[in-house]
C-alpha atoms as a PDB file:
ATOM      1  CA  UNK A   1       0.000   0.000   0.000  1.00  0.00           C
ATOM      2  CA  UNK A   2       2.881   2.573   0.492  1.00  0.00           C
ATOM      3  CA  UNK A   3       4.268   1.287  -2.639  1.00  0.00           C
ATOM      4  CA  UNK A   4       0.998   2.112  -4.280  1.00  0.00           C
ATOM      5  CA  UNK A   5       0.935   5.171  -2.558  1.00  0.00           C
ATOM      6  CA  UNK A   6       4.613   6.690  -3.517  1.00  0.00           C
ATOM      7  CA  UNK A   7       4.028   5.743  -6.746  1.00  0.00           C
ATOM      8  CA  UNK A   8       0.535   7.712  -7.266  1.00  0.00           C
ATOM      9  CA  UNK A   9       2.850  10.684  -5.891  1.00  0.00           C
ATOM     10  CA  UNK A  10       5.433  10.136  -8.422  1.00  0.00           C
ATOM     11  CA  UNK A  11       3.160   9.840 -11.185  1.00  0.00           C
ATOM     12  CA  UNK A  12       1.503  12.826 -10.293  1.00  0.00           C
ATOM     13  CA  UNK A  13       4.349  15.058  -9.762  1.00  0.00           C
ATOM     14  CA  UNK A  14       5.349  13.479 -13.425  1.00  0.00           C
ATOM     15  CA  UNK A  15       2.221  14.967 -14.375  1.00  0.00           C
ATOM     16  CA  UNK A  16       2.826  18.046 -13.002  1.00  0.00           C
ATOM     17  CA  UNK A  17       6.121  18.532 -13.996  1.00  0.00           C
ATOM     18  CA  UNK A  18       4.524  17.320 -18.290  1.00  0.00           C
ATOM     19  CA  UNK A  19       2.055  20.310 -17.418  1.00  0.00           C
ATOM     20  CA  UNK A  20       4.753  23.127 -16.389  1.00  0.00           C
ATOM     21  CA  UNK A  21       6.985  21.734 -19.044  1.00  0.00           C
ATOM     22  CA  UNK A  22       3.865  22.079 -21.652  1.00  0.00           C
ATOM     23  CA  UNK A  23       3.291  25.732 -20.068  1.00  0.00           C
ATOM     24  CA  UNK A  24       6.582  26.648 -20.240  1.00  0.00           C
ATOM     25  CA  UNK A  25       7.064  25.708 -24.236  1.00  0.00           C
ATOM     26  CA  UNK A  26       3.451  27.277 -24.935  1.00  0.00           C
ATOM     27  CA  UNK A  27       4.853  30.537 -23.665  1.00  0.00           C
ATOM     28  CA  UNK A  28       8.260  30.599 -25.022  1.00  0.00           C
ATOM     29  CA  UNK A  29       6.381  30.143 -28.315  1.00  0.00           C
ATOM     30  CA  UNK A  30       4.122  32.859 -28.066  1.00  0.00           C
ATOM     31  CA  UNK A  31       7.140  34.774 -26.835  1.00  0.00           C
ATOM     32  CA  UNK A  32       9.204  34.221 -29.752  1.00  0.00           C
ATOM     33  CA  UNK A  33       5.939  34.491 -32.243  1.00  0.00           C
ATOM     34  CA  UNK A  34       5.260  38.070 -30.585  1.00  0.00           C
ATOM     35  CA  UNK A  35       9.023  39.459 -31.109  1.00  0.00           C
ATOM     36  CA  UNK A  36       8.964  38.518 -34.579  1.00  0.00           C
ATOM     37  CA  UNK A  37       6.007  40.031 -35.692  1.00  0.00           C
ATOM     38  CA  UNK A  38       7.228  43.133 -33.639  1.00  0.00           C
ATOM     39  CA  UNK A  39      10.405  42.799 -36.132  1.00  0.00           C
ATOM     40  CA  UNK A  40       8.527  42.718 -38.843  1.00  0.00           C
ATOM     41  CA  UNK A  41       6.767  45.828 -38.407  1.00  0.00           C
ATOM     42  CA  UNK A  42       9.749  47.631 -37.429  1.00  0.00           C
ATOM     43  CA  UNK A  43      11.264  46.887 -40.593  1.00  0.00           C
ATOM     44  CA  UNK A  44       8.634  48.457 -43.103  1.00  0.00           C
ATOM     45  CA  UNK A  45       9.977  51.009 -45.091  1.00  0.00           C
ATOM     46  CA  UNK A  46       8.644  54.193 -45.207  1.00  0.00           C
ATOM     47  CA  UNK A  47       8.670  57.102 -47.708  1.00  0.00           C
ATOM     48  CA  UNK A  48      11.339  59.477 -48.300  1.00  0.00           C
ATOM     49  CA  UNK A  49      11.389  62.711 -46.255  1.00  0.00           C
ATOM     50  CA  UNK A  50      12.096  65.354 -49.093  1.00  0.00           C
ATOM     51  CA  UNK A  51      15.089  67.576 -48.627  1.00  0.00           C
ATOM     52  CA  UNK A  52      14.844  71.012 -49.728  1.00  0.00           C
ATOM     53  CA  UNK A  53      18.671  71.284 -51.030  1.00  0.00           C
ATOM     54  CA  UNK A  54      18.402  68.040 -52.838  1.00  0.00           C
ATOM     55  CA  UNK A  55      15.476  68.746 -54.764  1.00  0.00           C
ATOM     56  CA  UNK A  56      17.157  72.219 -55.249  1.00  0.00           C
ATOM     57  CA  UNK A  57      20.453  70.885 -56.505  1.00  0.00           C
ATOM     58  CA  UNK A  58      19.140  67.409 -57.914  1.00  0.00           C
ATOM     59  CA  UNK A  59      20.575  66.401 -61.853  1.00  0.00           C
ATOM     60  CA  UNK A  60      18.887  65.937 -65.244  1.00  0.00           C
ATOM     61  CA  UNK A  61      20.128  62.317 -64.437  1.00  0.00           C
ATOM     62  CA  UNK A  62      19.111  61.571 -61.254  1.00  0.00           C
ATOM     63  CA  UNK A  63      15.484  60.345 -60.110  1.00  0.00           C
ATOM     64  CA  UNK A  64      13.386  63.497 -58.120  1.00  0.00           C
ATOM     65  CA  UNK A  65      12.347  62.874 -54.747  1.00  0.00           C
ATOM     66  CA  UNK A  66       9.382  64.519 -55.341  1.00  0.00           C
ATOM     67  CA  UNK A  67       8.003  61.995 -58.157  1.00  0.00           C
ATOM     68  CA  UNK A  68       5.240  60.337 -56.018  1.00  0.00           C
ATOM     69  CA  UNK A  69       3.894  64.086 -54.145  1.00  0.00           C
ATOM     70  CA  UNK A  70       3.537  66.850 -56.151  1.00  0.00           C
ATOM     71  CA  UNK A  71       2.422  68.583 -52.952  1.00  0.00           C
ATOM     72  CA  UNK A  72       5.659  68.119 -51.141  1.00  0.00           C
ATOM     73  CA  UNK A  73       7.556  69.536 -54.324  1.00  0.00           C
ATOM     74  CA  UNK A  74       5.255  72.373 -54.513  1.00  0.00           C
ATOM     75  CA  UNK A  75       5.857  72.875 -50.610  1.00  0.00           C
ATOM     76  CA  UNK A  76       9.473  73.059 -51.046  1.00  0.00           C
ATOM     77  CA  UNK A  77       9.758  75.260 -53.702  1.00  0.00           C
ATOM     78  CA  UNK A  78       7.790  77.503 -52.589  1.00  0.00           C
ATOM     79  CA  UNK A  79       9.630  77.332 -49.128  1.00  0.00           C
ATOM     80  CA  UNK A  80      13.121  77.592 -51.373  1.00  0.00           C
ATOM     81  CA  UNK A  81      11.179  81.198 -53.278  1.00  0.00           C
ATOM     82  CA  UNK A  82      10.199  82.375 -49.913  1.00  0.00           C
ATOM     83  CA  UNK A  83      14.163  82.197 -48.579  1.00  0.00           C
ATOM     84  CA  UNK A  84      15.434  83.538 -51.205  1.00  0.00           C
ATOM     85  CA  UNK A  85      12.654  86.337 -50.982  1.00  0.00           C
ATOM     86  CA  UNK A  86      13.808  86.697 -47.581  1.00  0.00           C
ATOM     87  CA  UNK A  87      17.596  87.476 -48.667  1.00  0.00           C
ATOM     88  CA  UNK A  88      17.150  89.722 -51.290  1.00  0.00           C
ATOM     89  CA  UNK A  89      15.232  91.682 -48.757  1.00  0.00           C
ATOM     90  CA  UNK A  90      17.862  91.492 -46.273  1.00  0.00           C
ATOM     91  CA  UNK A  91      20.390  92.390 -49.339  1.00  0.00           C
ATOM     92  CA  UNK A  92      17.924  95.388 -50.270  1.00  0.00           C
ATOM     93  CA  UNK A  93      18.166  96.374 -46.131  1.00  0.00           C
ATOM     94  CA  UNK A  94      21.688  96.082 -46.238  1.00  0.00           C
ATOM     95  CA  UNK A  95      22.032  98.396 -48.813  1.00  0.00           C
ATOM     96  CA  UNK A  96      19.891 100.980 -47.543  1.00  0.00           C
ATOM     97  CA  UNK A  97      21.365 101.116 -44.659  1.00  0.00           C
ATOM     98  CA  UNK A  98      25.091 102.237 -46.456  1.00  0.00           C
ATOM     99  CA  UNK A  99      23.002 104.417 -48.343  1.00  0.00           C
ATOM    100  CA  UNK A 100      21.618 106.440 -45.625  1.00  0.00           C
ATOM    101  CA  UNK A 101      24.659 106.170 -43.374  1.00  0.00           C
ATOM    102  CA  UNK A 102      26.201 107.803 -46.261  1.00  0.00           C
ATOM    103  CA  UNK A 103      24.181 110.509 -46.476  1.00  0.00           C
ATOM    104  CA  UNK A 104      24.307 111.119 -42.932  1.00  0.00           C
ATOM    105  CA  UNK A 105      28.154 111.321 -43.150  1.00  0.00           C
ATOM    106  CA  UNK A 106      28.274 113.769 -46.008  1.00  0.00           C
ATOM    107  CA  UNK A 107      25.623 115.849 -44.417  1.00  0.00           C
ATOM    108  CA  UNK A 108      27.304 116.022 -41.318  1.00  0.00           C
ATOM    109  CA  UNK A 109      29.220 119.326 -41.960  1.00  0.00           C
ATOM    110  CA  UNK A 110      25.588 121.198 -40.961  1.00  0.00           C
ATOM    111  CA  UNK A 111      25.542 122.995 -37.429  1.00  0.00           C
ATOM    112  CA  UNK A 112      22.373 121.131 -36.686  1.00  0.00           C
ATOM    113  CA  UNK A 113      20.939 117.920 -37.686  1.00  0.00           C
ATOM    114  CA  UNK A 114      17.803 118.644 -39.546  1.00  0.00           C
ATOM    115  CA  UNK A 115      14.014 116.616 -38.490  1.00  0.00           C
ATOM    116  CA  UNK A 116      15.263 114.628 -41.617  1.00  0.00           C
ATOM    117  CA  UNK A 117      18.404 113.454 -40.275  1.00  0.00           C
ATOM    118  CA  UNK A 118      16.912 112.329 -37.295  1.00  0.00           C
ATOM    119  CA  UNK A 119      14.715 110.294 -39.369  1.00  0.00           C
ATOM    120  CA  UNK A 120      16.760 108.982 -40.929  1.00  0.00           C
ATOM    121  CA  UNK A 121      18.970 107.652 -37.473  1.00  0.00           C
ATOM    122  CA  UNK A 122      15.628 106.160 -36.714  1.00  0.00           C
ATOM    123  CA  UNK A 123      15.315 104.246 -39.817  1.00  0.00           C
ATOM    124  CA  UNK A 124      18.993 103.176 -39.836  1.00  0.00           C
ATOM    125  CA  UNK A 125      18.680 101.685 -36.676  1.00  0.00           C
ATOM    126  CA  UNK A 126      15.362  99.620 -37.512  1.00  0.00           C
ATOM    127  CA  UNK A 127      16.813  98.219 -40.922  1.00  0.00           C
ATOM    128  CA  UNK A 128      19.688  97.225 -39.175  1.00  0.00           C
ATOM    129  CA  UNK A 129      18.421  95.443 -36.237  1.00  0.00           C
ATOM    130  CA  UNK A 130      15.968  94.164 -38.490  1.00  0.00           C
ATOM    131  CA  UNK A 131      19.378  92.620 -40.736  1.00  0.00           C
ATOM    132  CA  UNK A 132      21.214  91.776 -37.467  1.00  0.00           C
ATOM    133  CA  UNK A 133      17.896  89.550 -36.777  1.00  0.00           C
ATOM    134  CA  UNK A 134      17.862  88.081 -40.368  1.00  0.00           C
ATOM    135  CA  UNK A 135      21.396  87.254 -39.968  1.00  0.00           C
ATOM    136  CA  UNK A 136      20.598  85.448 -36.813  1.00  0.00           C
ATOM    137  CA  UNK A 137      21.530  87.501 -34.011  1.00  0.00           C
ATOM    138  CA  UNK A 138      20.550  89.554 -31.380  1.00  0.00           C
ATOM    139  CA  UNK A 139      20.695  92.109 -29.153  1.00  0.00           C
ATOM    140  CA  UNK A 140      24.194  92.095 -27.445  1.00  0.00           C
ATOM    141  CA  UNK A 141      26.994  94.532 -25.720  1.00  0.00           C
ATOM    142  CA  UNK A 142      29.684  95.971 -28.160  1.00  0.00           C
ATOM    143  CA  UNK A 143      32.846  97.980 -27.186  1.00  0.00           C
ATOM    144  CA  UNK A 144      33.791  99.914 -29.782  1.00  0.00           C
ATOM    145  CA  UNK A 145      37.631  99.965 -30.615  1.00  0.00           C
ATOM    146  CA  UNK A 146      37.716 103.745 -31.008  1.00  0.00           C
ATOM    147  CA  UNK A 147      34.871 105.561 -29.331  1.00  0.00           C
ATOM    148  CA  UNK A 148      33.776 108.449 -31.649  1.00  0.00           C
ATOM    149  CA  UNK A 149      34.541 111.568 -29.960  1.00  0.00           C
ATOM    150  CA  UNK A 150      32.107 114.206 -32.189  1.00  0.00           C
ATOM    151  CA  UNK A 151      28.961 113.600 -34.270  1.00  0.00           C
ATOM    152  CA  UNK A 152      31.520 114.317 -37.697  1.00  0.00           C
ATOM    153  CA  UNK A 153      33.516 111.380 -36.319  1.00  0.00           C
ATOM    154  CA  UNK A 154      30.477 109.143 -35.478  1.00  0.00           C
ATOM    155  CA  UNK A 155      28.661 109.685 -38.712  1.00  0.00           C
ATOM    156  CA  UNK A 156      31.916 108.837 -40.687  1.00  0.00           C
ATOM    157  CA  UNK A 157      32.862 105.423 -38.500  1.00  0.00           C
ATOM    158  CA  UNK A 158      29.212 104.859 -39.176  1.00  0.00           C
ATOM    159  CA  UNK A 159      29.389 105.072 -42.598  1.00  0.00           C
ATOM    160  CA  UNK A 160      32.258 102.861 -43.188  1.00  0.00           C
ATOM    161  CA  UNK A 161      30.740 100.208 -40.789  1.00  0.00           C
ATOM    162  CA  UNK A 162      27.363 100.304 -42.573  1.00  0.00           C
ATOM    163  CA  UNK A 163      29.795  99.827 -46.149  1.00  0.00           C
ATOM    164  CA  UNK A 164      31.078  96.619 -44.443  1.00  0.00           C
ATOM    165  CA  UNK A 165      27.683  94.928 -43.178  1.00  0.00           C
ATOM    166  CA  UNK A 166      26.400  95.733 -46.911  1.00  0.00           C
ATOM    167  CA  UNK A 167      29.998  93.643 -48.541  1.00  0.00           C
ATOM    168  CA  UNK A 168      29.362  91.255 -46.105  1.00  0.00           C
ATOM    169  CA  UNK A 169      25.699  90.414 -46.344  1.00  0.00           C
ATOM    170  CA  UNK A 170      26.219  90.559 -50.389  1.00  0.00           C
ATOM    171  CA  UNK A 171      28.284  88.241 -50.058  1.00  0.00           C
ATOM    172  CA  UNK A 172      26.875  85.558 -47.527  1.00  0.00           C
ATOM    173  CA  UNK A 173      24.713  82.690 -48.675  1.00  0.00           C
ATOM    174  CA  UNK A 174      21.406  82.824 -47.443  1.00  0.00           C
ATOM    175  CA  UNK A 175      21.908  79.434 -45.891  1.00  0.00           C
ATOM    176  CA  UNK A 176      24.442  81.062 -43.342  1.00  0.00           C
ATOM    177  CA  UNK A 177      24.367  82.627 -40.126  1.00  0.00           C
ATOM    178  CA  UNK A 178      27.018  85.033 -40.280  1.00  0.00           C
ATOM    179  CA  UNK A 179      28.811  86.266 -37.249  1.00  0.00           C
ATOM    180  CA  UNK A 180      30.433  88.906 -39.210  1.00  0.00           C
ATOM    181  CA  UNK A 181      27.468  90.539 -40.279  1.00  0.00           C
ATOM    182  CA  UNK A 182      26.157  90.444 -36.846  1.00  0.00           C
ATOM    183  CA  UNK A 183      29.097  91.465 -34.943  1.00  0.00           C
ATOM    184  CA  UNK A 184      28.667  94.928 -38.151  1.00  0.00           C
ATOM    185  CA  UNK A 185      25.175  95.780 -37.130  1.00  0.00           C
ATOM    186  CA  UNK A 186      26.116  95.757 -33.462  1.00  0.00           C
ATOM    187  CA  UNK A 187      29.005  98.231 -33.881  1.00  0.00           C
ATOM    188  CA  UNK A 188      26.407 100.676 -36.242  1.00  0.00           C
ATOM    189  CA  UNK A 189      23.852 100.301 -33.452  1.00  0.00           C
ATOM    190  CA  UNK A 190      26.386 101.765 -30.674  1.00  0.00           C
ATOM    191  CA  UNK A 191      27.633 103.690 -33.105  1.00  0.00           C
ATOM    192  CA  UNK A 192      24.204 105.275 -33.328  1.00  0.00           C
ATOM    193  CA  UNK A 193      23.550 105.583 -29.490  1.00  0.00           C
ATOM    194  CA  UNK A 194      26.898 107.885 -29.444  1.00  0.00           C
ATOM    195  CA  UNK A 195      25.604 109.838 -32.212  1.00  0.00           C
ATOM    196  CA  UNK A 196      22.681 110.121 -30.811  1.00  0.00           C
ATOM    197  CA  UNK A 197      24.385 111.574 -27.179  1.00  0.00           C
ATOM    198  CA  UNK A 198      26.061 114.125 -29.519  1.00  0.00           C
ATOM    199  CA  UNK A 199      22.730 115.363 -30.979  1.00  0.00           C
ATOM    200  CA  UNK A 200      21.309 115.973 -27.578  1.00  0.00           C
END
């Protein structure tokens, strides 16, 4: 009877131990099935983001990225007309800036600045805070190198600064921050705050 007994337990814990290892291979293969239909997703491929410069720059040879949306092309282009929209204006700014810093400098023989000339400091320093901001910068402290001692002197280092920003915003892309153009419209703005403690 104990034999019979032991060996109900054995076969029993056989049992058990059929059922875990049944359990145990049920769930490793739903395991397994799970991570590769997780790696099969993962592995779609999706569509080509456009880029702007290589649908700018593409060859006669090469396929567009842009063959399957129209939309996207349109969408870049237009984004590519709008920057270059955006430079020309900056290039126009530039240039009106030297324009009226020159005029400033050769009308700065006159006793008194005129309603005009004031004016026209105001307008200065809006263009060229709005081509400092263009260029990517903002506002920050400058220490002149030589501090103008008159309003002849001021108008005249003005000048030639405002010369220098135009050269140097001609000649940057319109892809590129350029420090230089920033670091010139932060000398004409103090520039202008010491002309503007001369008019006083």
């Amino acid at each position: 009877m104990r034999f019979q007994l032991v060996l109900r337990i054995v076969k029993s814990a056989d049992q058990a131990l059929l059922r875990i290892n049944m359990l145990a291979r049920l769930f490793l293969i739903a395991l397994l099935t799970t991570l590769f239909a997780v790696s099969a997703l993962s592995q779609t491929s999706r569509p080509p983001v456009p880029d702007i410069v290589s649908a700018e720059k593409s060859s006669p040879d090469s396929k567009n990225v842009f063959e399957s949306a129209p939309g996207e092309e349109m969408h870049a282009r237009r984004l590519v007309k709008m920057a270059e929209k955006e430079h020309k204006e900056t290039v126009e700014r530039a240039r009106e800036v030297a324009r009226l810093s020159s005029e400033l400098k050769n009308g700065s023989a006159k006793p008194a600045l005129g309603s005009d000339d004031k004016k026209k400091l105001e307008k200065l320093e809006k263009l060229t805070r709005r081509v400092r901001s263009e260029a990517g910068g903002s506002d920050s402290e400058v220490t002149l190198d030589r501090i103008p001692l008159d309003l002849e002197s001021a108008f005249s280092r003005l000048a030639d600064a405002s010369e220098e920003m135009r050269k140097e915003v001609e000649k940057t892309p319109r892809q590129v921050v350029s420090t230089c153009v920033i670091d010139r419209a932060n000398q004409i703005l103090e520039i202008l705050q010491y002309a503007r403690r001369f008019i006083r």
